[in-house]
C-alpha atoms as a PDB file:
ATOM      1  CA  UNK A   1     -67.149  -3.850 102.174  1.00  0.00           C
ATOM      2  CA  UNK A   2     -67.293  -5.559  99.057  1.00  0.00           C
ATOM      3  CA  UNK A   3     -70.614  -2.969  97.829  1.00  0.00           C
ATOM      4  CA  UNK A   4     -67.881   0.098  97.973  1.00  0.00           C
ATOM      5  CA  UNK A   5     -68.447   2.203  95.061  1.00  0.00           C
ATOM      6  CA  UNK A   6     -65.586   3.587  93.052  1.00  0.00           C
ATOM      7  CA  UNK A   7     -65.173   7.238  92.658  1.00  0.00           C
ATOM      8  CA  UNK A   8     -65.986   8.601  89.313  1.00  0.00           C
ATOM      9  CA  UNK A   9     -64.979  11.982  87.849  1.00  0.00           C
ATOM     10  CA  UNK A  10     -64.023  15.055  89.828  1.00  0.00           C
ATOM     11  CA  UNK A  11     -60.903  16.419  90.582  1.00  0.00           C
ATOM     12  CA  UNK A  12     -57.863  14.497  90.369  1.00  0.00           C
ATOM     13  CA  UNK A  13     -55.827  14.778  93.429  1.00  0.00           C
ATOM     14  CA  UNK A  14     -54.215  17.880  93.538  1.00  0.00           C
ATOM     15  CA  UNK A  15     -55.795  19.832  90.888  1.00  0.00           C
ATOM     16  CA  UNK A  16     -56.154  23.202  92.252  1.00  0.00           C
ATOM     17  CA  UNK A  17     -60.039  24.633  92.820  1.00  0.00           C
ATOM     18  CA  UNK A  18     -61.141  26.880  89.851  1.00  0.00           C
ATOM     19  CA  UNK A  19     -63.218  29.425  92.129  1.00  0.00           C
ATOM     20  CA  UNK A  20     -60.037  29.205  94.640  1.00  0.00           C
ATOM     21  CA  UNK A  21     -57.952  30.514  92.516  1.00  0.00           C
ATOM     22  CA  UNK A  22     -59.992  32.744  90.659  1.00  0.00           C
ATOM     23  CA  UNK A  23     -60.621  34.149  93.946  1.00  0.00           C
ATOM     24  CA  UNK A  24     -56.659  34.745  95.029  1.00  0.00           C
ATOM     25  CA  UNK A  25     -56.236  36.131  91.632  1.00  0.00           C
ATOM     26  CA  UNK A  26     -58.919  38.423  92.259  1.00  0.00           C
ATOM     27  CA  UNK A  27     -58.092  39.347  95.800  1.00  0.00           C
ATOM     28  CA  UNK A  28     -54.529  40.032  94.827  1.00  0.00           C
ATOM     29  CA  UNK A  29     -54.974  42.529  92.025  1.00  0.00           C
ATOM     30  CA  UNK A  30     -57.593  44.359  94.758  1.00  0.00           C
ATOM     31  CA  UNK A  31     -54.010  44.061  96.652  1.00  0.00           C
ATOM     32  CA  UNK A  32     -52.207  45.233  94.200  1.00  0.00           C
ATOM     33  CA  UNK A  33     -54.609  48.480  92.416  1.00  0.00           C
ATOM     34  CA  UNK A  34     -54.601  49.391  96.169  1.00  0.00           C
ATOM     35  CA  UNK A  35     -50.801  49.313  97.276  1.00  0.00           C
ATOM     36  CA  UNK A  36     -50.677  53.307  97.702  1.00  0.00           C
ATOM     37  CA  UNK A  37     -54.014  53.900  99.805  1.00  0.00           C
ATOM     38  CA  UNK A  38     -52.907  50.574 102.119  1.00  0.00           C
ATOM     39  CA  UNK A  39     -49.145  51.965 102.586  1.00  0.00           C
ATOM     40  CA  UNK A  40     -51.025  56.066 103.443  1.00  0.00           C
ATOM     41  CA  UNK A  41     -53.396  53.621 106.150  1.00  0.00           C
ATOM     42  CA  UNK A  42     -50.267  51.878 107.906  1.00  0.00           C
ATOM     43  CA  UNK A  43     -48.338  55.084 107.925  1.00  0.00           C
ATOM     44  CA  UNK A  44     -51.322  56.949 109.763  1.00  0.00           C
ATOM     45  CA  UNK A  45     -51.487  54.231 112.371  1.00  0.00           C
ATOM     46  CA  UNK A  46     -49.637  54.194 115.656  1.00  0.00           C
ATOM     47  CA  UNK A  47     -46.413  52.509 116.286  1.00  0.00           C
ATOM     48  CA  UNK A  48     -48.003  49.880 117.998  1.00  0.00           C
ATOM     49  CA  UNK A  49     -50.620  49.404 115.713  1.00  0.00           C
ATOM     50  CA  UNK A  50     -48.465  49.659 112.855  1.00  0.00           C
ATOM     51  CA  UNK A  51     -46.119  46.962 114.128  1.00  0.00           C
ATOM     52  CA  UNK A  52     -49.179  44.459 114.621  1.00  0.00           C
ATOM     53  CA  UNK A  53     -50.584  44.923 111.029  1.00  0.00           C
ATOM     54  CA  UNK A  54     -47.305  44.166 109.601  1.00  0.00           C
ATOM     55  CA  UNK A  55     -46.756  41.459 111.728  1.00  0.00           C
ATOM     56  CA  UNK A  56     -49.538  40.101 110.496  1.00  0.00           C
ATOM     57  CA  UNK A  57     -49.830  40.910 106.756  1.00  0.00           C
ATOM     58  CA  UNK A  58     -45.921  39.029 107.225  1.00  0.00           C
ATOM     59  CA  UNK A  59     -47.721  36.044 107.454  1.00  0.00           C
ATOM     60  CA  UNK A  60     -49.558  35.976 104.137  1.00  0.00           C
ATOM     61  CA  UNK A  61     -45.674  36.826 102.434  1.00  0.00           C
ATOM     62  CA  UNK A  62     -43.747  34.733 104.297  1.00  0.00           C
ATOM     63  CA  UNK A  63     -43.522  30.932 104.934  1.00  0.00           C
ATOM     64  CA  UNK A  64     -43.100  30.025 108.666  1.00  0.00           C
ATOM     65  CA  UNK A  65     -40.991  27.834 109.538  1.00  0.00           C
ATOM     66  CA  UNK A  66     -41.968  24.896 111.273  1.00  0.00           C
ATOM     67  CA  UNK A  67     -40.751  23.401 114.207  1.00  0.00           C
ATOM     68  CA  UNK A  68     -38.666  20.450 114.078  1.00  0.00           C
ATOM     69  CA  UNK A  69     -37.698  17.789 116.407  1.00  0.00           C
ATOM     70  CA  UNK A  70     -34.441  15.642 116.539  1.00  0.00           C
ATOM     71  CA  UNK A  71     -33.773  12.580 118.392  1.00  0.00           C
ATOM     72  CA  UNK A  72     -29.855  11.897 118.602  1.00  0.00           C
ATOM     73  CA  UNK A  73     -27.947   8.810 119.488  1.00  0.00           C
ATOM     74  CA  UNK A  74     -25.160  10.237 121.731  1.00  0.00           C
ATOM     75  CA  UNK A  75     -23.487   6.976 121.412  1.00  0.00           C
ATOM     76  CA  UNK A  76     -23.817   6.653 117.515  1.00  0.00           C
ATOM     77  CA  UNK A  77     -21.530  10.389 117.663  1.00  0.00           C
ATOM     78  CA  UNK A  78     -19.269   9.388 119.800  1.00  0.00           C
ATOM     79  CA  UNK A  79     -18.859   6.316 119.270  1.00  0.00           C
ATOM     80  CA  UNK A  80     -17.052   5.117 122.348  1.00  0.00           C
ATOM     81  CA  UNK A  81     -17.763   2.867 125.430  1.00  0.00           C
ATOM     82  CA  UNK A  82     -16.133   2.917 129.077  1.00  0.00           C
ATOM     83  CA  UNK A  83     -15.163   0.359 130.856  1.00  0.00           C
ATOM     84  CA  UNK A  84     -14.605   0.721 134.685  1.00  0.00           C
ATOM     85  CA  UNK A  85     -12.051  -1.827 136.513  1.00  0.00           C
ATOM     86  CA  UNK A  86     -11.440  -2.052 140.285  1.00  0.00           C
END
């Protein structure tokens, strides 16, 4: 692997995409100029219907939370041992 070439130019990591976030920007003031007309739309929509867009317009507002996973020493909390005699 000695031929590798090295990388040259571009992005440096973490630099956010120019057309990405020209696009957001632009998609969120479509958002925005249209907040009135979207809010009539919801409201004319069934319960059920209205529940599922909102549901999932949440997801574009609101983090989710992962899921996490814990191990836990019992013994480390308690911090005890038993000893059994006959």
């Amino acid at each position: 692997m000695e031929n590798q070439i090295k990388k040259r130019g571009g992005r440096i990591k973490g630099t956010p995409n120019k057309i990405t976030k020209d696009i957001r920007e632009s998609y969120q003031l479509l958002i925005e100029n249209n907040l009135d007309r979207l809010e009539n739309d919801i409201k004319e929509l069934s319960p059920k219907d209205r529940i599922e867009i909102l549901i999932r317009l949440t997801e574009y507002v609101v983090p989710k939370l992962q899921r996490s996973h814990q191990v836990v020493n019992t013994y480390d909390l308690i911090g005890m041992e038993a000893e059994f005699v006959d």
